[in-house]
Every structure is written in structure tokens, then in C-alpha cells.
C-alpha atoms as a PDB file:
ATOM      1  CA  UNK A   1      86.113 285.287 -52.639  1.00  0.00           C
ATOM      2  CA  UNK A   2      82.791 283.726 -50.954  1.00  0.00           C
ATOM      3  CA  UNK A   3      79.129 284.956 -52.393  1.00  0.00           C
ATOM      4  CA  UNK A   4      78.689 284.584 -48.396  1.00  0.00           C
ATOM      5  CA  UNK A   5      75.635 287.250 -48.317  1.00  0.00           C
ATOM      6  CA  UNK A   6      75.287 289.526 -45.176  1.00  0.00           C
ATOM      7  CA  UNK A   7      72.348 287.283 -44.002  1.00  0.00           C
ATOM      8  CA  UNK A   8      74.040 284.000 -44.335  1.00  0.00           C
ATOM      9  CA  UNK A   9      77.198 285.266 -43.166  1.00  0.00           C
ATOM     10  CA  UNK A  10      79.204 282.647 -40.938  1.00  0.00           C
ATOM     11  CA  UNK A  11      81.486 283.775 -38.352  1.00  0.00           C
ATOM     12  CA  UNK A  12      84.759 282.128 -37.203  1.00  0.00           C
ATOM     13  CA  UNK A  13      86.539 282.890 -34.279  1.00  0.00           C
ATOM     14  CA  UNK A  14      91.048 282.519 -33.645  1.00  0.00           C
ATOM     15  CA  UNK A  15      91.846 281.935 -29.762  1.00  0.00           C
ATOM     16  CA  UNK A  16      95.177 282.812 -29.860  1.00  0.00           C
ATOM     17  CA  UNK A  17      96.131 285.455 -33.138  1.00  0.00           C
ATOM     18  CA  UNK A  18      99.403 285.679 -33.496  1.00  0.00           C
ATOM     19  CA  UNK A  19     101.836 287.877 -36.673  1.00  0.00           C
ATOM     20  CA  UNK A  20     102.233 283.797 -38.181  1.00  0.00           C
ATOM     21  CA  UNK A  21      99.644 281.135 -38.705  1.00  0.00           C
ATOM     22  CA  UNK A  22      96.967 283.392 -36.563  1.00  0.00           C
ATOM     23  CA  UNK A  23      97.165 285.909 -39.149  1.00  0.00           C
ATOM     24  CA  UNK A  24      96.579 283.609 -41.611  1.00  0.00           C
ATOM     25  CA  UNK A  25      94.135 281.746 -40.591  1.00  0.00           C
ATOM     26  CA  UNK A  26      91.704 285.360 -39.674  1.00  0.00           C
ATOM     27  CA  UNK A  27      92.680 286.594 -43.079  1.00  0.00           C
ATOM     28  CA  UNK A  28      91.699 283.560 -44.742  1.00  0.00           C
ATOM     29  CA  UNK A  29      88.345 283.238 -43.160  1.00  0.00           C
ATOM     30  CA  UNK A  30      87.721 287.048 -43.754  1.00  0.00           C
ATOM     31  CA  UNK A  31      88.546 286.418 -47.671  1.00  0.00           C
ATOM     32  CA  UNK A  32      85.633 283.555 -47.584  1.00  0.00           C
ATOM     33  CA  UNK A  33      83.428 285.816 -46.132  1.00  0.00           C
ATOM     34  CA  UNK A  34      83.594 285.421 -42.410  1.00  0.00           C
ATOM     35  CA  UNK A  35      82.656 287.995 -39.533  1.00  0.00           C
ATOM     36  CA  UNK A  36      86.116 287.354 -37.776  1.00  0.00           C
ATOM     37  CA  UNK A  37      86.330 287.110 -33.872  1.00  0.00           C
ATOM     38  CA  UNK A  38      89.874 287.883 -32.999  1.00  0.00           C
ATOM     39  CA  UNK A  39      91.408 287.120 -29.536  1.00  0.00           C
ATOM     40  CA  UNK A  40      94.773 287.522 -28.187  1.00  0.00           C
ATOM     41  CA  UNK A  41      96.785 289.659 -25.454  1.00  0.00           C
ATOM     42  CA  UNK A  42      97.849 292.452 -26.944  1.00  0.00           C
ATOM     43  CA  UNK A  43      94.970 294.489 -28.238  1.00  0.00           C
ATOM     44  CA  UNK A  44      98.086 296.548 -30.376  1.00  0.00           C
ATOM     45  CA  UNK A  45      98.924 293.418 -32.157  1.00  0.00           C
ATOM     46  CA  UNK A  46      95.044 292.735 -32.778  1.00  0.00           C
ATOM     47  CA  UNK A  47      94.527 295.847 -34.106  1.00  0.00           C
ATOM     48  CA  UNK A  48      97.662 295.327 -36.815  1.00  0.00           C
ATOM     49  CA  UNK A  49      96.212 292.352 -38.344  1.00  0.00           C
ATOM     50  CA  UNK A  50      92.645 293.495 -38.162  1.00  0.00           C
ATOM     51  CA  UNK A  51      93.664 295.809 -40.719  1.00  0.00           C
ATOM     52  CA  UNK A  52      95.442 293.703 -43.301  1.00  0.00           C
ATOM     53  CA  UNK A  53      91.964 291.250 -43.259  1.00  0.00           C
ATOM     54  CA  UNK A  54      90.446 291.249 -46.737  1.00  0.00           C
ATOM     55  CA  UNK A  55      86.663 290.848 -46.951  1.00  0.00           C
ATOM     56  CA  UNK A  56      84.567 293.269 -46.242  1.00  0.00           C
ATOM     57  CA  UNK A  57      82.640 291.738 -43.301  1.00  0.00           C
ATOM     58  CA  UNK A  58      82.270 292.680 -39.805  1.00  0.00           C
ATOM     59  CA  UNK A  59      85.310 291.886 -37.313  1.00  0.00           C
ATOM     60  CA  UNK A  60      85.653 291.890 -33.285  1.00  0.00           C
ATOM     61  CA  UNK A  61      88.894 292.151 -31.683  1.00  0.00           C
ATOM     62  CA  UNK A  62      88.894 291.350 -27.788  1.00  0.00           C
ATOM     63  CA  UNK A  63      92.651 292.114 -25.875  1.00  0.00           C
ATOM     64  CA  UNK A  64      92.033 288.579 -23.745  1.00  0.00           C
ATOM     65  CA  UNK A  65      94.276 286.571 -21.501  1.00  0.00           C
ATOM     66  CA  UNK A  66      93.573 283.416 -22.603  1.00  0.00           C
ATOM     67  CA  UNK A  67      95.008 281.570 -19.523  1.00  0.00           C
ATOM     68  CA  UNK A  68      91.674 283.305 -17.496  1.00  0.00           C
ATOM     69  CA  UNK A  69      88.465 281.679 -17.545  1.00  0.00           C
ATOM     70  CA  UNK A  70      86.296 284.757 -16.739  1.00  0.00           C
ATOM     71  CA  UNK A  71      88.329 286.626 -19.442  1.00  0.00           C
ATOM     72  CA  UNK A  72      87.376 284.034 -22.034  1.00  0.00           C
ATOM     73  CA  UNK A  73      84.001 283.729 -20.914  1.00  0.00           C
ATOM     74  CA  UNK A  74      83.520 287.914 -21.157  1.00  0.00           C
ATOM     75  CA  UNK A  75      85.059 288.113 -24.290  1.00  0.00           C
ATOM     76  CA  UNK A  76      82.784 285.126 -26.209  1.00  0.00           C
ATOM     77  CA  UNK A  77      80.012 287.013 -24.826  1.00  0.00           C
ATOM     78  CA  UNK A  78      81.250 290.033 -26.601  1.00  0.00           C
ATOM     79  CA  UNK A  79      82.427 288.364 -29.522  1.00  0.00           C
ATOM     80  CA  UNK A  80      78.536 286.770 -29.598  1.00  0.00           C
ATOM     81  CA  UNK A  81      76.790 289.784 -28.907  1.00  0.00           C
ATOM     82  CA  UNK A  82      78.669 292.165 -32.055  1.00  0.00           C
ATOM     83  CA  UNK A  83      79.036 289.313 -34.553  1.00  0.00           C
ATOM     84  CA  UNK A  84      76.932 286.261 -33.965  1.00  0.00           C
ATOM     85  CA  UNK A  85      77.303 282.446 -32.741  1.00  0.00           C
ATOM     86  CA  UNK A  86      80.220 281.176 -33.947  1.00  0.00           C
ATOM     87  CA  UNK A  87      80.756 278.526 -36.870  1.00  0.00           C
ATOM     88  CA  UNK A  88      84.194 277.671 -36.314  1.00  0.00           C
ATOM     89  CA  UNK A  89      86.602 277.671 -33.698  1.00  0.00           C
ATOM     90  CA  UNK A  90      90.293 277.217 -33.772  1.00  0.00           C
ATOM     91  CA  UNK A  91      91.750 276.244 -30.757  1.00  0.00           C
ATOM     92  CA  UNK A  92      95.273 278.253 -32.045  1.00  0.00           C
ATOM     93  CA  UNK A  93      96.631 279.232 -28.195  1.00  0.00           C
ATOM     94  CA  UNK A  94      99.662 277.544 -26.757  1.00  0.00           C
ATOM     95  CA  UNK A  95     102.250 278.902 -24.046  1.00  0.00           C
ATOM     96  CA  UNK A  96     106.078 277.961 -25.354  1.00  0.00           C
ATOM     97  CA  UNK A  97     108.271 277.083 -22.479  1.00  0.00           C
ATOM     98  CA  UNK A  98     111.656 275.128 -23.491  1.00  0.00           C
ATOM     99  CA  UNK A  99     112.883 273.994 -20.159  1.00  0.00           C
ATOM    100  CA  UNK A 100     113.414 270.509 -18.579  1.00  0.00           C
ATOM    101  CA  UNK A 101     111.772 268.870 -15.817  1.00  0.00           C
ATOM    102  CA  UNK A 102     114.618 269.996 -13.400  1.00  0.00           C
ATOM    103  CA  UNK A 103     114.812 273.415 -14.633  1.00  0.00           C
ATOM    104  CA  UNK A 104     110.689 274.050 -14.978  1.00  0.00           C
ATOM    105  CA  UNK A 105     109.024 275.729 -12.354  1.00  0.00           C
ATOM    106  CA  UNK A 106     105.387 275.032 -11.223  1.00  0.00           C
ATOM    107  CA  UNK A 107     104.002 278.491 -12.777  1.00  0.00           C
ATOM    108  CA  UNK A 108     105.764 277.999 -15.994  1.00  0.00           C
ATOM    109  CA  UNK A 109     104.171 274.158 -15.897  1.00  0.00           C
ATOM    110  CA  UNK A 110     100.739 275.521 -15.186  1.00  0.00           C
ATOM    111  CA  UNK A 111     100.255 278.208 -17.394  1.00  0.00           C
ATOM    112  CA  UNK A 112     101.037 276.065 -20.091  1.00  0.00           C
ATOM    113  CA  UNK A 113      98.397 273.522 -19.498  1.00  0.00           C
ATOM    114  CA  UNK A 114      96.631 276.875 -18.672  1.00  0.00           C
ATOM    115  CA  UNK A 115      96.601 278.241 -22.198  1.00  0.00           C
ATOM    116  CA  UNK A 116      96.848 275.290 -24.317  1.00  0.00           C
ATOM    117  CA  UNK A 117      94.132 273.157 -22.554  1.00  0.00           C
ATOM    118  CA  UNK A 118      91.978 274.775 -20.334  1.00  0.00           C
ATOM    119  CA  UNK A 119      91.605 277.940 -22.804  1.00  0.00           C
ATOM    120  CA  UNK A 120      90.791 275.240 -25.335  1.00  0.00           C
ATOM    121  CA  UNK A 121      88.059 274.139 -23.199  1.00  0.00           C
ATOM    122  CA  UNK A 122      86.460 276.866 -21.845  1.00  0.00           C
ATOM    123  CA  UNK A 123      86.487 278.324 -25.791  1.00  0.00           C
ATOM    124  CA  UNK A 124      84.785 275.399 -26.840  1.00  0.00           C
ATOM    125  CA  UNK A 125      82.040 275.346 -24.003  1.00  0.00           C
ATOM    126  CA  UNK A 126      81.487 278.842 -25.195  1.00  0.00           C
ATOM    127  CA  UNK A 127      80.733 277.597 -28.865  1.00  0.00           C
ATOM    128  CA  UNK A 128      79.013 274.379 -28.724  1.00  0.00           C
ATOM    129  CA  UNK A 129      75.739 275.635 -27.567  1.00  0.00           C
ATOM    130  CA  UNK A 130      75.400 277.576 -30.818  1.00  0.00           C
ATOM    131  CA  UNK A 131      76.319 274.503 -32.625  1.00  0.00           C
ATOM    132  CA  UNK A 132      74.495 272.187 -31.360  1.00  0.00           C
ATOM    133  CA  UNK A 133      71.049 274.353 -31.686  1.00  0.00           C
ATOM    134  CA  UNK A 134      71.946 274.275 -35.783  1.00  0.00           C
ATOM    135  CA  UNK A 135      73.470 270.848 -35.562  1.00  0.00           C
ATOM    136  CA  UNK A 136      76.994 272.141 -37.321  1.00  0.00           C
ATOM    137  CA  UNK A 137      80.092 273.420 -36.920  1.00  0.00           C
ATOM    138  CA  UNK A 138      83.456 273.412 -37.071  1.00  0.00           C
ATOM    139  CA  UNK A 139      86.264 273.103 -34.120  1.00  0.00           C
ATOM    140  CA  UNK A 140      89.933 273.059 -34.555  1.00  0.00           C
ATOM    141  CA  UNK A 141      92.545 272.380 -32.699  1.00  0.00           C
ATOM    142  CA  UNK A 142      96.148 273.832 -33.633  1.00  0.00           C
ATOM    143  CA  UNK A 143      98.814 270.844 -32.261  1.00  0.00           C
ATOM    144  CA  UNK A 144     102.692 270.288 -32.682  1.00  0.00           C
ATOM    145  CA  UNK A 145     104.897 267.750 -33.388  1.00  0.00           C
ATOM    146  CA  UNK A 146     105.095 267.447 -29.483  1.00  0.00           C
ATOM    147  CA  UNK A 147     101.305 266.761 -29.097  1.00  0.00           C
ATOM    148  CA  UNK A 148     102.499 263.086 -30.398  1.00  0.00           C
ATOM    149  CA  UNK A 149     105.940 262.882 -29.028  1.00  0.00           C
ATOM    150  CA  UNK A 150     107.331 264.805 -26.115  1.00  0.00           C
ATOM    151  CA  UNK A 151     110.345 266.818 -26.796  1.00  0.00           C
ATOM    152  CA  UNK A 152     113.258 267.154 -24.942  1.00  0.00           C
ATOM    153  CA  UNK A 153     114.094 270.303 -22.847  1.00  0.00           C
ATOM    154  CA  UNK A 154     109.990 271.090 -23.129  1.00  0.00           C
ATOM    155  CA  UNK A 155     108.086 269.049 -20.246  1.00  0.00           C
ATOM    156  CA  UNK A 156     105.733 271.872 -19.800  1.00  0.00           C
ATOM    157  CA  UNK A 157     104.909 272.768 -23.752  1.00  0.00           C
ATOM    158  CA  UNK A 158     104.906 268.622 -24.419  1.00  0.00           C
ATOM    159  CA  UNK A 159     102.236 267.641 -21.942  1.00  0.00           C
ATOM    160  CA  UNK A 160     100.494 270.956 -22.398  1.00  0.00           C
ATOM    161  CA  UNK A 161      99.909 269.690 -26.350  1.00  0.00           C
ATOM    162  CA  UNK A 162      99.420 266.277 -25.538  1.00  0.00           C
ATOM    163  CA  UNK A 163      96.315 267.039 -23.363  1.00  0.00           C
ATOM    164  CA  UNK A 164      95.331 269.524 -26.196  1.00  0.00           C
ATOM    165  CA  UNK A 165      94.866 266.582 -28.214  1.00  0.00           C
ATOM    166  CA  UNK A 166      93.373 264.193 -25.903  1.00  0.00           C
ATOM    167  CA  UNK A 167      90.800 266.991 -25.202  1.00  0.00           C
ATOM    168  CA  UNK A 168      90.324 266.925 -29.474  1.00  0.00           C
ATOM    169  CA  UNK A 169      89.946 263.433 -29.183  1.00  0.00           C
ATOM    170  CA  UNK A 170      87.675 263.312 -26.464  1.00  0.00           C
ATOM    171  CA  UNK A 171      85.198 265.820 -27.973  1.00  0.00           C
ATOM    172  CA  UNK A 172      85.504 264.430 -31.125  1.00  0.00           C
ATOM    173  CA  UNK A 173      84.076 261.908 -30.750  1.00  0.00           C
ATOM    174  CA  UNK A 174      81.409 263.255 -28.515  1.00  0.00           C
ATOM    175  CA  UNK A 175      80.497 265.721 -31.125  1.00  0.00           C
ATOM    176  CA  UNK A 176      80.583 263.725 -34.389  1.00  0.00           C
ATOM    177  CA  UNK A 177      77.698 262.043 -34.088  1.00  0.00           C
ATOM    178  CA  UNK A 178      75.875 266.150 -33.057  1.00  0.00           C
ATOM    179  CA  UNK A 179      77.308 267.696 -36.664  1.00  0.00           C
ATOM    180  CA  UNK A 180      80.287 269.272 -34.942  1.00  0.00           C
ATOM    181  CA  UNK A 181      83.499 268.737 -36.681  1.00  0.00           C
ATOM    182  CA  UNK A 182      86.469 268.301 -34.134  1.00  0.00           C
ATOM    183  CA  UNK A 183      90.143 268.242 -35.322  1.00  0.00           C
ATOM    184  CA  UNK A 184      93.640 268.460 -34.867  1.00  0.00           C
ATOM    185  CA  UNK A 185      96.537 269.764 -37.278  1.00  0.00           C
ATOM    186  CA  UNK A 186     100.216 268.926 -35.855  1.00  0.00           C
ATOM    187  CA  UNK A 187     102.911 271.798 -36.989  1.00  0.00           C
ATOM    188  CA  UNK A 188     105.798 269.886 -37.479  1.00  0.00           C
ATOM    189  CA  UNK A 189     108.257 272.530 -39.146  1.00  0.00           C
ATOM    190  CA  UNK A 190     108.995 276.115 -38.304  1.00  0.00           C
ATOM    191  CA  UNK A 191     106.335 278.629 -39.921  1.00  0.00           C
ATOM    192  CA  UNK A 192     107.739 281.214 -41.978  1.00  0.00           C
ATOM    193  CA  UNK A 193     107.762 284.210 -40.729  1.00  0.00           C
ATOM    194  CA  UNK A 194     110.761 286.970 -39.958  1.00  0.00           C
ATOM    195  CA  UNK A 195     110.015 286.408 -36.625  1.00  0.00           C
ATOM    196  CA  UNK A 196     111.149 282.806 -36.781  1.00  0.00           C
ATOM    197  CA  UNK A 197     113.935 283.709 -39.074  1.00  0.00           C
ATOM    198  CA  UNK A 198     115.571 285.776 -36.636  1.00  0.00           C
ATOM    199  CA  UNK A 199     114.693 283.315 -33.605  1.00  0.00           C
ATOM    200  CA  UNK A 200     116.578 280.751 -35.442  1.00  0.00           C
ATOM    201  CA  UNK A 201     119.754 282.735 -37.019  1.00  0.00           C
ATOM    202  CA  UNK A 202     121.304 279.439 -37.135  1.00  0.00           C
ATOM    203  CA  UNK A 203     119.005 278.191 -39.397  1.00  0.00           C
ATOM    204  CA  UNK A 204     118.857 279.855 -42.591  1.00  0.00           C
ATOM    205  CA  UNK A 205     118.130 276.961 -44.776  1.00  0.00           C
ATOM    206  CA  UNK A 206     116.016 275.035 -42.628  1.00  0.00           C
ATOM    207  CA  UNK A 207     112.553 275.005 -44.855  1.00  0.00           C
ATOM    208  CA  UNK A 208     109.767 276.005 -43.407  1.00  0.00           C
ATOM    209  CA  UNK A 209     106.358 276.363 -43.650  1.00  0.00           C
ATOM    210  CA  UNK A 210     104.388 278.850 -45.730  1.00  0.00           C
ATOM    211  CA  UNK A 211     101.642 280.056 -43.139  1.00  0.00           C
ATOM    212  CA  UNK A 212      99.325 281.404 -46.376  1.00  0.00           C
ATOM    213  CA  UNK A 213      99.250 277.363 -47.290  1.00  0.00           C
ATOM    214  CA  UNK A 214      98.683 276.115 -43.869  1.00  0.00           C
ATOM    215  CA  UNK A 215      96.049 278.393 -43.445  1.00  0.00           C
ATOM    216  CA  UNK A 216      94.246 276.559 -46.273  1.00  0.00           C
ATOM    217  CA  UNK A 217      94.709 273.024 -45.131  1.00  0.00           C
ATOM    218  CA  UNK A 218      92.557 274.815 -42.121  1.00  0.00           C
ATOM    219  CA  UNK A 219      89.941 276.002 -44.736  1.00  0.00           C
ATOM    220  CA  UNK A 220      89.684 272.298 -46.327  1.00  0.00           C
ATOM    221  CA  UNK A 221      89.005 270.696 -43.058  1.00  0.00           C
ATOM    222  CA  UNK A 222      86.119 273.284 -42.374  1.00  0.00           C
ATOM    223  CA  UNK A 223      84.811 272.543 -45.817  1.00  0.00           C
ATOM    224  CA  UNK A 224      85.068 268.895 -45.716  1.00  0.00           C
ATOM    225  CA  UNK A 225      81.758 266.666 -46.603  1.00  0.00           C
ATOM    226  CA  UNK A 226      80.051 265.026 -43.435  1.00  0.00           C
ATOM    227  CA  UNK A 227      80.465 261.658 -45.284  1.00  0.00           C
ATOM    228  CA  UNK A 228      84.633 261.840 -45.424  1.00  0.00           C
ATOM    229  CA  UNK A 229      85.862 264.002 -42.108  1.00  0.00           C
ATOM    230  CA  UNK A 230      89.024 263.850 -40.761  1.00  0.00           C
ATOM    231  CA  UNK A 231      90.298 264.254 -37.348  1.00  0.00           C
ATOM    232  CA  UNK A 232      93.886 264.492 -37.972  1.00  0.00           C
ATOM    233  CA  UNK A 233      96.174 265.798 -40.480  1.00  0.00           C
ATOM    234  CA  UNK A 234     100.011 266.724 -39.896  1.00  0.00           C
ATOM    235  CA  UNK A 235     101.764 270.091 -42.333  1.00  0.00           C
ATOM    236  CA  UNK A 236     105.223 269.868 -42.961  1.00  0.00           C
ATOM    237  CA  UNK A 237     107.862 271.544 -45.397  1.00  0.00           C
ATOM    238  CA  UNK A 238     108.651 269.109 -48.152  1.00  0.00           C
ATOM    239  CA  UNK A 239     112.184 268.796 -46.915  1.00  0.00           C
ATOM    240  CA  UNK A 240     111.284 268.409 -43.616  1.00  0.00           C
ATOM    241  CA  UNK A 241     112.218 265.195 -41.624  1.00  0.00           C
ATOM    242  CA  UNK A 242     109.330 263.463 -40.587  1.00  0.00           C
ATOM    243  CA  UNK A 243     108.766 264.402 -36.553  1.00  0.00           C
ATOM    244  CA  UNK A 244     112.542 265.209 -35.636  1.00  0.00           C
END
């Protein structure tokens, strides 16, 4: 637990909470101390895992689609007015869509890019300001094995991720040189949750990962010294075949 003090407290925000690796990463951040912006669709679901968060620092939960730039720009001016500028951003948003080129239709195509890149931008044009006045700060992107390699049977997820990361890339190295940390974690592996178990029945042994310990490889890229960042790391399972 964090000596984090109620004056020095730091606030992180999740674009995109979800019952996996969202959850994880808000309860995480509220065990270092961390006021805790919280933004997904379903203001039910927010509520849920605002409850199982376990510091004892403030929390904002804002029922936002993501895919909507005036909904993302109201709710960082909420989250900024209860809780404070933001420290760290993740970038955790991404619209799944497992269809071919053939069998994709424009709206499916779009609100993929919609969610995974644009949200990603207009969330991090919401933060920067407040980073760049203290000269720090922390902004990360959540990517997939398909943000290096597209998959087949998912034109609209693949190109979706790869633009997330091109947009990491971009800003990263925009931002370095300002104090703001930019970076991108590829997911390659299924996260453990019963959610995933029962999405993949046929896939009882496949290992997966634990979203507790991803949540932490999160945490060490936040804490990282200036002199040694990194911009990309990639989680796997141990038995996991390398990007397949």
C-alpha cells in the first residue's frame, strides 16, 4: 500500500474498464493510492468494480461511449473537476469484431477504429495539458498481438490496433522529450477470466494470463526511472506460443 498522502495524491484514469484486465488495472492503482477515474458503457458494470477497489481514495465513475468525442470530452471534464488532472492514462478501449474483409461491414470497420484510435486520441488530448504544465506523466496504451500482425478473420480489430500503436508511437516520441511517458503493452494470450473460459469452451487448457500480474507489468512501466523507459513490452502465459 502507497504512503500516497491526500495532498500528494495522484490520480489515474482506465478508458475502457472492463470485469478482466480493466478491473485490474483500477484496483491496482487504487491499492497505490490513486483517485481512480473509471470510464466505460455500462454505468452497472462501473459501479461493480468500483466497489471491489481497495484504497481508500476518492473514485469517479462516468457511463461513457467511448466511440463519441463529445462524450469523452464531457466526461474528462467531470472526471477533472471531482478528482483532479490526471497522472496516468491507459488507453485500455478496443471494439472486437472477428469478421473478414468480405464479410465486414463499413459500421463494424468504423467503430473499431472509432474506439480503439480515435477514443485513444481524444483521451489523450484531454490529459496532456495537465501533464505538460508539471512536465510528467504517464500514458498507456493497451495493444494485442494483432497491433503487430494482422489476424485473419479480424480486418476491422487488426487495423483498428495497428493505428493504436502508430498513434503510441507517434506521441511517444513527441512527448518524451516533455516528461510524458508513452507506451504500449501487446496481450498476446487470453486473460483469465470466467468470461473467457466460457467464450472459449474448447479451450480448457489453453494457459492464460493472470490479469492481477498484468496489471503490475502496467504499474512498473508507470514507475519506471526517466533514465531507462520503455515503449514496448509484450505479456504472455509461459506456455504460450510466441504471436500465434
Amino acid at each position: 500500500m502507497s504512503d500516497m498522502t491526500t495532498e500528494n495524491r495522484k490520480v489515474a484514469v482506465v478508458a475502457g474498464v472492463g470485469p478482466g484486465l480493466g478491473a485490474a488495472l483500477v484496483r491496482k492503482f487504487s491499492s497505490e493510492g490513486y483517485a481512480i477515474g473509471m470510464l466505460a458503457r455500462s454505468e452497472e458494470s462501473l459501479s461493480t468494480i468500483a466497489q471491489s477497489l481497495p484504497g481508500d481514495g476518492p473514485f469517479k465513475t462516468v457511463a461513457t461511449d467511448l466511440s463519441d468525442p463529445q462524450a469523452v470530452a464531457a466526461a474528462f471534464e467531470t472526471i477533472i473537476s471531482a478528482l483532479g488532472p490526471p497522472d496516468v492514462l491507459v488507453n485500455h478501449a478496443s471494439a472486437a469484431s472477428w469478421n473478414g474483409i468480405m464479410d465486414s461491414t463499413p459500421k463494424e470497420f468504423e467503430m473499431s477504429w472509432r474506439v480503439s484510435v480515435l477514443a485513444a486520441f481524444h483521451c489523450s488530448r484531454a490529459v496532456i495539458p495537465g501533464m505538460l504544465a508539471t512536465g510528467s506523466g504517464s500514458i498507456l496504451f493497451t495493444g494485442a498481438t494483432s497491433s503487430v500482425r494482422g489476424r485473419d478473420g479480424a480486418v476491422a480489430f487488426s487495423s483498428a490496433k495497428f493505428g493504436s500503436r502508430g498513434l503510441a508511437d507517434a506521441m511517444a516520441r513527441e512527448l518524451w522529450p516533455q516528461g510524458i511517458h508513452v507506451a504500449h503493452i501487446i496481450v498476446d494470450g487470453l486473460i483469465g477470466t470466467s468470461g473467457e473460459r466460457k467464450k472459449h469452451p474448447s479451450e480448457q487448457d489453453e494457459p492464460m494470463l493472470d490479469p492481477d500480474a498484468m496489471a503490475e507489468s502496467y504499474w512498473h512501466l508507470v514507475k519506471q526511472d526517466r533514465s531507462c523507459w520503455t515503449f514496448e513490452i509484450d505479456l504472455r502465459p509461459n506456455r504460450e506460443a510466441f504471436m500465434e
